[in-house]
N, C-alpha and C. Protein backbone atom coordinates (compact mmCIF):
# COMPACT_ATOMS: atom_id res chain seq x y z
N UNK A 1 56.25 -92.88 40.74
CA UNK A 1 56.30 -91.70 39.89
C UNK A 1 57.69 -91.63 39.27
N UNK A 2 57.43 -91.84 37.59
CA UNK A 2 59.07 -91.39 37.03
C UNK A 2 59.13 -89.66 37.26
N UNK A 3 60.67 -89.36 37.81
CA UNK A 3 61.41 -88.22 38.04
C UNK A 3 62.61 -87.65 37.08
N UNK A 4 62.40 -87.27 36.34
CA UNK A 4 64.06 -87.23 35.29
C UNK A 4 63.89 -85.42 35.50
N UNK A 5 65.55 -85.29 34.33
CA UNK A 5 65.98 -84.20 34.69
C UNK A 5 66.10 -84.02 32.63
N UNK A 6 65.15 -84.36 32.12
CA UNK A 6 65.56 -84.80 30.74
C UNK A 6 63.91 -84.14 30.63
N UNK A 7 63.93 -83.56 29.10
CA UNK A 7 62.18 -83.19 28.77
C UNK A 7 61.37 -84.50 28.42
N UNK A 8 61.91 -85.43 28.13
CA UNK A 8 61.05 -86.22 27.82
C UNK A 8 61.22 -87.68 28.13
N UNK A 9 60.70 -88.68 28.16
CA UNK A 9 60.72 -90.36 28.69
C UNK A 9 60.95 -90.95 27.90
N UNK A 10 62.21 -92.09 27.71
CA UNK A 10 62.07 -92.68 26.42
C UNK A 10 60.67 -93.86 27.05
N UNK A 11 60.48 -93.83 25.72
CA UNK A 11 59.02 -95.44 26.18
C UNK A 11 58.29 -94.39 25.91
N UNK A 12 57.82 -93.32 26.87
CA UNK A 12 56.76 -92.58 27.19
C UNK A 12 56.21 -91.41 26.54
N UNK A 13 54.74 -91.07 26.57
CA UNK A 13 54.78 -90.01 25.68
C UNK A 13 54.02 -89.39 26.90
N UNK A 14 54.16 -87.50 26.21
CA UNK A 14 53.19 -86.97 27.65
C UNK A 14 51.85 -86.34 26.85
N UNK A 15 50.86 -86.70 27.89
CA UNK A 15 50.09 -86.56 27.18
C UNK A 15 49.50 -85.20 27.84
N UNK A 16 49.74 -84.75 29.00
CA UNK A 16 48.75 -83.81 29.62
C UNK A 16 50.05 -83.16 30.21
N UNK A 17 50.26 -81.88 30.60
CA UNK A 17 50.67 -81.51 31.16
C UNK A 17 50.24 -80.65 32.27
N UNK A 18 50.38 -81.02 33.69
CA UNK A 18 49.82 -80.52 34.60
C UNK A 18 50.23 -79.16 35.35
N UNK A 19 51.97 -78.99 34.62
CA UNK A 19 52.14 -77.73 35.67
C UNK A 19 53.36 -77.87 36.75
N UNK A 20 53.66 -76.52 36.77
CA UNK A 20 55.41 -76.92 37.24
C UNK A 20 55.14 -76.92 39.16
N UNK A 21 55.58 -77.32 39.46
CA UNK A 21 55.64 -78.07 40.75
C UNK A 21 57.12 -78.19 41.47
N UNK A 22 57.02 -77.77 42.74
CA UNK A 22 58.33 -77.76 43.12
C UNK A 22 58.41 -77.77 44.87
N UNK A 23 59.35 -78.11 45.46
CA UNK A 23 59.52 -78.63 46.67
C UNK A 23 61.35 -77.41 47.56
N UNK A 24 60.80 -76.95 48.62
CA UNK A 24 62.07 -76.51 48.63
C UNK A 24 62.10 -76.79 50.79
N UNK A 25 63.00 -76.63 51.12
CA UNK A 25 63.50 -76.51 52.54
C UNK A 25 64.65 -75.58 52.74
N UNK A 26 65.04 -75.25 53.98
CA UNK A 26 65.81 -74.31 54.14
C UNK A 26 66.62 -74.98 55.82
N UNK A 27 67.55 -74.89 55.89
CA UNK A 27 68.41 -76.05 56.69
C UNK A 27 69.68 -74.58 57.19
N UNK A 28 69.87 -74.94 58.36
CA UNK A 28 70.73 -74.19 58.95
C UNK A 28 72.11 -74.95 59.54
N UNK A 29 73.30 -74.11 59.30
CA UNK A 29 74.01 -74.90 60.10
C UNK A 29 74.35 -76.21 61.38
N UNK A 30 74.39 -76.67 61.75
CA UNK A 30 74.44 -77.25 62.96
C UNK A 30 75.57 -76.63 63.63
N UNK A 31 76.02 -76.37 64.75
CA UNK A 31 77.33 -75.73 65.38
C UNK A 31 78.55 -77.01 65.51
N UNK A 32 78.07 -78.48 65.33
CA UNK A 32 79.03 -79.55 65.67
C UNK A 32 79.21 -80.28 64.58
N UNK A 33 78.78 -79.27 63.68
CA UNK A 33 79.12 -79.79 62.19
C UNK A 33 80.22 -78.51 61.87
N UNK A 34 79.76 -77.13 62.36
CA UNK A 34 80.94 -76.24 61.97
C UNK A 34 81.82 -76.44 62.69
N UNK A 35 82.21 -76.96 63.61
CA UNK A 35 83.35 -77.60 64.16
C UNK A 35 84.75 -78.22 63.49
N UNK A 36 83.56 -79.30 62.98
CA UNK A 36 84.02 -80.61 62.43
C UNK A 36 84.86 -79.88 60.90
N UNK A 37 83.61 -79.02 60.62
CA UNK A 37 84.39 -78.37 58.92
C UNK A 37 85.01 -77.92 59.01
N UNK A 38 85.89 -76.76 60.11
CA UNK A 38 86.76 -76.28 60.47
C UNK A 38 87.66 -76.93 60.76
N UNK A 39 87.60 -77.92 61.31
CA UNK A 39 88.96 -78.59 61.24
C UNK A 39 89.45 -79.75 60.10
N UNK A 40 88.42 -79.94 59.35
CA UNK A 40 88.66 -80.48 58.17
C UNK A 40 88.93 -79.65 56.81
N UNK A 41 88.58 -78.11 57.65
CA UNK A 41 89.28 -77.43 55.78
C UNK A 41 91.12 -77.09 56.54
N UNK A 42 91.15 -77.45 57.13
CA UNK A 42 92.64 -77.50 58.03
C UNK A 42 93.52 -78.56 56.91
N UNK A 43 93.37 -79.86 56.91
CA UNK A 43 93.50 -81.14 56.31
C UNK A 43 93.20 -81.31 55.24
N UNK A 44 92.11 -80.71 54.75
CA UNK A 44 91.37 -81.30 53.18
C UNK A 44 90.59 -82.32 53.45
N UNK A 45 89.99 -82.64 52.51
CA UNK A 45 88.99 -83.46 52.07
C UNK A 45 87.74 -83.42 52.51
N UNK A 46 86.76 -84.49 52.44
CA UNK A 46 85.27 -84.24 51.87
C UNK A 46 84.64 -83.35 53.48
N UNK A 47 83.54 -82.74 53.50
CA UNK A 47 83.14 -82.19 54.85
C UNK A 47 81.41 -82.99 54.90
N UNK A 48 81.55 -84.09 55.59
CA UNK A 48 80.84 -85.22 55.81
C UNK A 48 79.88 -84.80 56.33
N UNK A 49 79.20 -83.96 57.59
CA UNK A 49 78.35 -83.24 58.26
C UNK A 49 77.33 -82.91 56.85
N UNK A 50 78.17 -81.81 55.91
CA UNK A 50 77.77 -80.99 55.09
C UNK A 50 76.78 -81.65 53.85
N UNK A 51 77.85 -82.65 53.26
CA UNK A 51 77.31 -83.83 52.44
C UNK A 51 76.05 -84.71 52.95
N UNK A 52 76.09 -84.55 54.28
CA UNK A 52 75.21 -85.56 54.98
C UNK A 52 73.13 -84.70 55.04
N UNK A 53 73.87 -82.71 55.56
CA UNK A 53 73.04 -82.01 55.37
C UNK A 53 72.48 -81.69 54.08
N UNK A 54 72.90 -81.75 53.20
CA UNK A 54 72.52 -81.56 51.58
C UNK A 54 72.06 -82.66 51.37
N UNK A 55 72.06 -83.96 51.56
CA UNK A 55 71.64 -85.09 51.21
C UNK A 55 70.25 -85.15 51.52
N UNK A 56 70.11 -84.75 53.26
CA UNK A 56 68.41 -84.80 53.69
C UNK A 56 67.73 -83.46 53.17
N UNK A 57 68.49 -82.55 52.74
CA UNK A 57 67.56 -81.33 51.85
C UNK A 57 67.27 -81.55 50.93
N UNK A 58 68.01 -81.99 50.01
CA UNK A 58 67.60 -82.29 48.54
C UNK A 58 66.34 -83.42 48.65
N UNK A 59 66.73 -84.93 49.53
CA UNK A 59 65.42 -85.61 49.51
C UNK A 59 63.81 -84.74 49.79
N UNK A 60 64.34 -84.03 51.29
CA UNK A 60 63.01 -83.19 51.38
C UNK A 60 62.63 -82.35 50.66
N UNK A 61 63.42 -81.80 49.89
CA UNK A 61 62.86 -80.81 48.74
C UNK A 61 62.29 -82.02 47.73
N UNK A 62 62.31 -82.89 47.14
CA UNK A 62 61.89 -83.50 46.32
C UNK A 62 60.84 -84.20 46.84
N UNK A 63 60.33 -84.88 47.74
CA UNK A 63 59.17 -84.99 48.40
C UNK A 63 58.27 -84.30 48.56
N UNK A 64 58.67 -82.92 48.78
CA UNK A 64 57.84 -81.72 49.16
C UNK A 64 57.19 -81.69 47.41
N UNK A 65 58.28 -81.96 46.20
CA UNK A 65 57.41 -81.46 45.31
C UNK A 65 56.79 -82.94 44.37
N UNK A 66 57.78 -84.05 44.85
CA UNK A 66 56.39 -85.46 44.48
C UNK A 66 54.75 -85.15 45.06
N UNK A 67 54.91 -84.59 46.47
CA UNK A 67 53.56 -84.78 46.65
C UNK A 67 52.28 -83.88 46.19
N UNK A 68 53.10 -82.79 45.42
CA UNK A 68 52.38 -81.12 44.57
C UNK A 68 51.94 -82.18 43.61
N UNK A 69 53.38 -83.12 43.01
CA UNK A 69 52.75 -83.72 41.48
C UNK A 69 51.60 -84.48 41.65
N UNK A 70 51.59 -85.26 42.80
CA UNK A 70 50.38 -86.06 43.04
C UNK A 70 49.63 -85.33 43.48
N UNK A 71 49.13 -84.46 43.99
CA UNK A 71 48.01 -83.95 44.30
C UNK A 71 47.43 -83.02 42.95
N UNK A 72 47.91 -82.96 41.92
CA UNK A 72 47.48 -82.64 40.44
C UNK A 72 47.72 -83.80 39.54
N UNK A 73 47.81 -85.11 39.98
CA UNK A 73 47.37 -86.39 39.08
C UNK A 73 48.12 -86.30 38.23
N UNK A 74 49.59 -86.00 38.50
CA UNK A 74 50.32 -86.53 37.58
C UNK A 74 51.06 -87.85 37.89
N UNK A 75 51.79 -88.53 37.02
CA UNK A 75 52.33 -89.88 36.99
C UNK A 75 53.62 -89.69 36.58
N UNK A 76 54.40 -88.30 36.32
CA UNK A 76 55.97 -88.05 36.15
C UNK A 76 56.25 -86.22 36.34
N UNK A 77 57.40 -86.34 36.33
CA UNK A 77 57.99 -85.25 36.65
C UNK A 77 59.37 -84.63 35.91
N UNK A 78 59.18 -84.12 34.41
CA UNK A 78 59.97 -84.17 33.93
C UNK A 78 60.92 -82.39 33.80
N UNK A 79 62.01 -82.89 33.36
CA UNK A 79 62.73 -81.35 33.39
C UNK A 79 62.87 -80.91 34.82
N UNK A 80 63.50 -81.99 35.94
CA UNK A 80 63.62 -81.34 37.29
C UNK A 80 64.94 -80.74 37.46
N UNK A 81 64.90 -79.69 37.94
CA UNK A 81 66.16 -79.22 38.69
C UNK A 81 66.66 -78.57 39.81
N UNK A 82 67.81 -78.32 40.23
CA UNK A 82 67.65 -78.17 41.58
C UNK A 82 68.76 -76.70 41.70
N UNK A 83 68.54 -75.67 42.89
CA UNK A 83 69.19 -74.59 42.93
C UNK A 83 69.27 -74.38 44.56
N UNK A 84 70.40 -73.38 44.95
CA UNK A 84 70.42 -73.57 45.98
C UNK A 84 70.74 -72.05 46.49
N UNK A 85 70.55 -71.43 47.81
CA UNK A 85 70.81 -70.18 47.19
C UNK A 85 71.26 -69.47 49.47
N UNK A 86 71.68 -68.90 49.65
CA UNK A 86 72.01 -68.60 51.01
C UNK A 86 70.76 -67.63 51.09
N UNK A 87 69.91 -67.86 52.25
CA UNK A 87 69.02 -67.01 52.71
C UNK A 87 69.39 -66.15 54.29
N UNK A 88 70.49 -66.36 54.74
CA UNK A 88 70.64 -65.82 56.12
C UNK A 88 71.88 -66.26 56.32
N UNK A 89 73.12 -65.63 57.15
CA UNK A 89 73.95 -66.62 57.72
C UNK A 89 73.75 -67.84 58.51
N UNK A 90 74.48 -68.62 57.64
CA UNK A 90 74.42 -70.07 58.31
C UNK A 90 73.30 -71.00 57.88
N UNK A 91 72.73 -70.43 56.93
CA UNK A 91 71.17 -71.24 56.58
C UNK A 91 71.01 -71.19 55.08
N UNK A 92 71.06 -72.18 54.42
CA UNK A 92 70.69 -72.30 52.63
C UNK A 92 69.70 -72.82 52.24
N UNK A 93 68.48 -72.12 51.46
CA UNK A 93 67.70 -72.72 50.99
C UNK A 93 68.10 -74.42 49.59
N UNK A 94 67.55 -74.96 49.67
CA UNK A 94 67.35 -76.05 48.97
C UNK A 94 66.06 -76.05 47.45
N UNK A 95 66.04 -75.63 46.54
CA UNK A 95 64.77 -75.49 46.03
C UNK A 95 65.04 -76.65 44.75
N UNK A 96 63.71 -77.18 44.53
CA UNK A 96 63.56 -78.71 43.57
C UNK A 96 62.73 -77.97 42.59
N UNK A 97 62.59 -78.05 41.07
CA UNK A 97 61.34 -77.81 40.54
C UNK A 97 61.51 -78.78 39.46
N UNK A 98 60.16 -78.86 38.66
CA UNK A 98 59.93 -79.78 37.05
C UNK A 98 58.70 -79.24 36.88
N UNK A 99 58.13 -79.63 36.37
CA UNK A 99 57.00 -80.08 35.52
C UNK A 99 56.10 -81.14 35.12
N UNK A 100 54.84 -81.34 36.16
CA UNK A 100 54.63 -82.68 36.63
C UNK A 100 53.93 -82.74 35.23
N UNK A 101 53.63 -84.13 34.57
CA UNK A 101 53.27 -84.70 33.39
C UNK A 101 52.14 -85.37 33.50
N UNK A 102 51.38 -85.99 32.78
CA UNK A 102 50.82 -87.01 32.51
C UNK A 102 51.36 -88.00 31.36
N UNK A 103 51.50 -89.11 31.73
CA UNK A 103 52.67 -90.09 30.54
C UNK A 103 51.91 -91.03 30.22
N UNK A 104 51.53 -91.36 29.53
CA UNK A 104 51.06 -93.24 28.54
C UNK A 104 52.58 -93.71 28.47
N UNK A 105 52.46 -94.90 28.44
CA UNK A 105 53.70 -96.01 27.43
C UNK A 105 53.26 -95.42 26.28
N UNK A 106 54.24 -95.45 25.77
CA UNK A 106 54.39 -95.33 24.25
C UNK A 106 53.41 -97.39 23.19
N UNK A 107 53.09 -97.72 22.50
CA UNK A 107 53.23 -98.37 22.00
C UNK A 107 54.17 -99.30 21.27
N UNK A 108 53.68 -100.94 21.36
CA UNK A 108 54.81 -101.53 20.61
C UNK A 108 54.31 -101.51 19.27
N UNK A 109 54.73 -100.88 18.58
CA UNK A 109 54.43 -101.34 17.22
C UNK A 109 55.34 -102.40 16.19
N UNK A 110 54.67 -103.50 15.60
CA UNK A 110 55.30 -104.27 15.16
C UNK A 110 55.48 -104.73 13.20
């Protein structure tokens, strides 16, 4: 399944549009990650735990909403984006959305 963050495919045209579709999770602190960030906003630089937790949210949010697109027969997912938003202390939602497509190749014309 093509995924962009763009309205449209180069190559591709859409032919159907199926409907916006979206994937979200919600992830809570770990306590040995707030540790770790605490003593790294001491020092500076990157907070690795954190980067590491946003990394497996964002995938699972986007899974969560590949499998909406496929279960409405689409073949892309265009105009995705992503927001993030605090739902509780210590816990941030993750939310993915687009607009799953139906795409042809475009033609070669010669």
């Amino acid at each position: 399944m093509i995924v962009v963050n763009t309205e449209t495919i180069p190559g591709h045209t859409i032919r159907e549009v199926k409907g916006l579709v979206q994937g979200n999770t919600i992830r809570a602190k770990h306590f040995g990650r707030d540790i770790a960030a605490g003593l790294k906003n001491l020092v500076g630089g990157e907070l690795k735990g954190y980067t590491e937790l946003l990394t497996e949210a964002r995938r699972e949010a986007i899974e969560r909403m590949l499998t909406q697109a496929d279960q409405l027969g689409a073949n892309a997912i265009v105009n995705v984006r992503f927001t993030t938003s605090a739902v509780a202390q210590g816990a941030a939602e993750l939310y993915a959305y687009g607009t799953a497509v139906l795409i042809d190749p475009e033609s070669a014309h010669v």
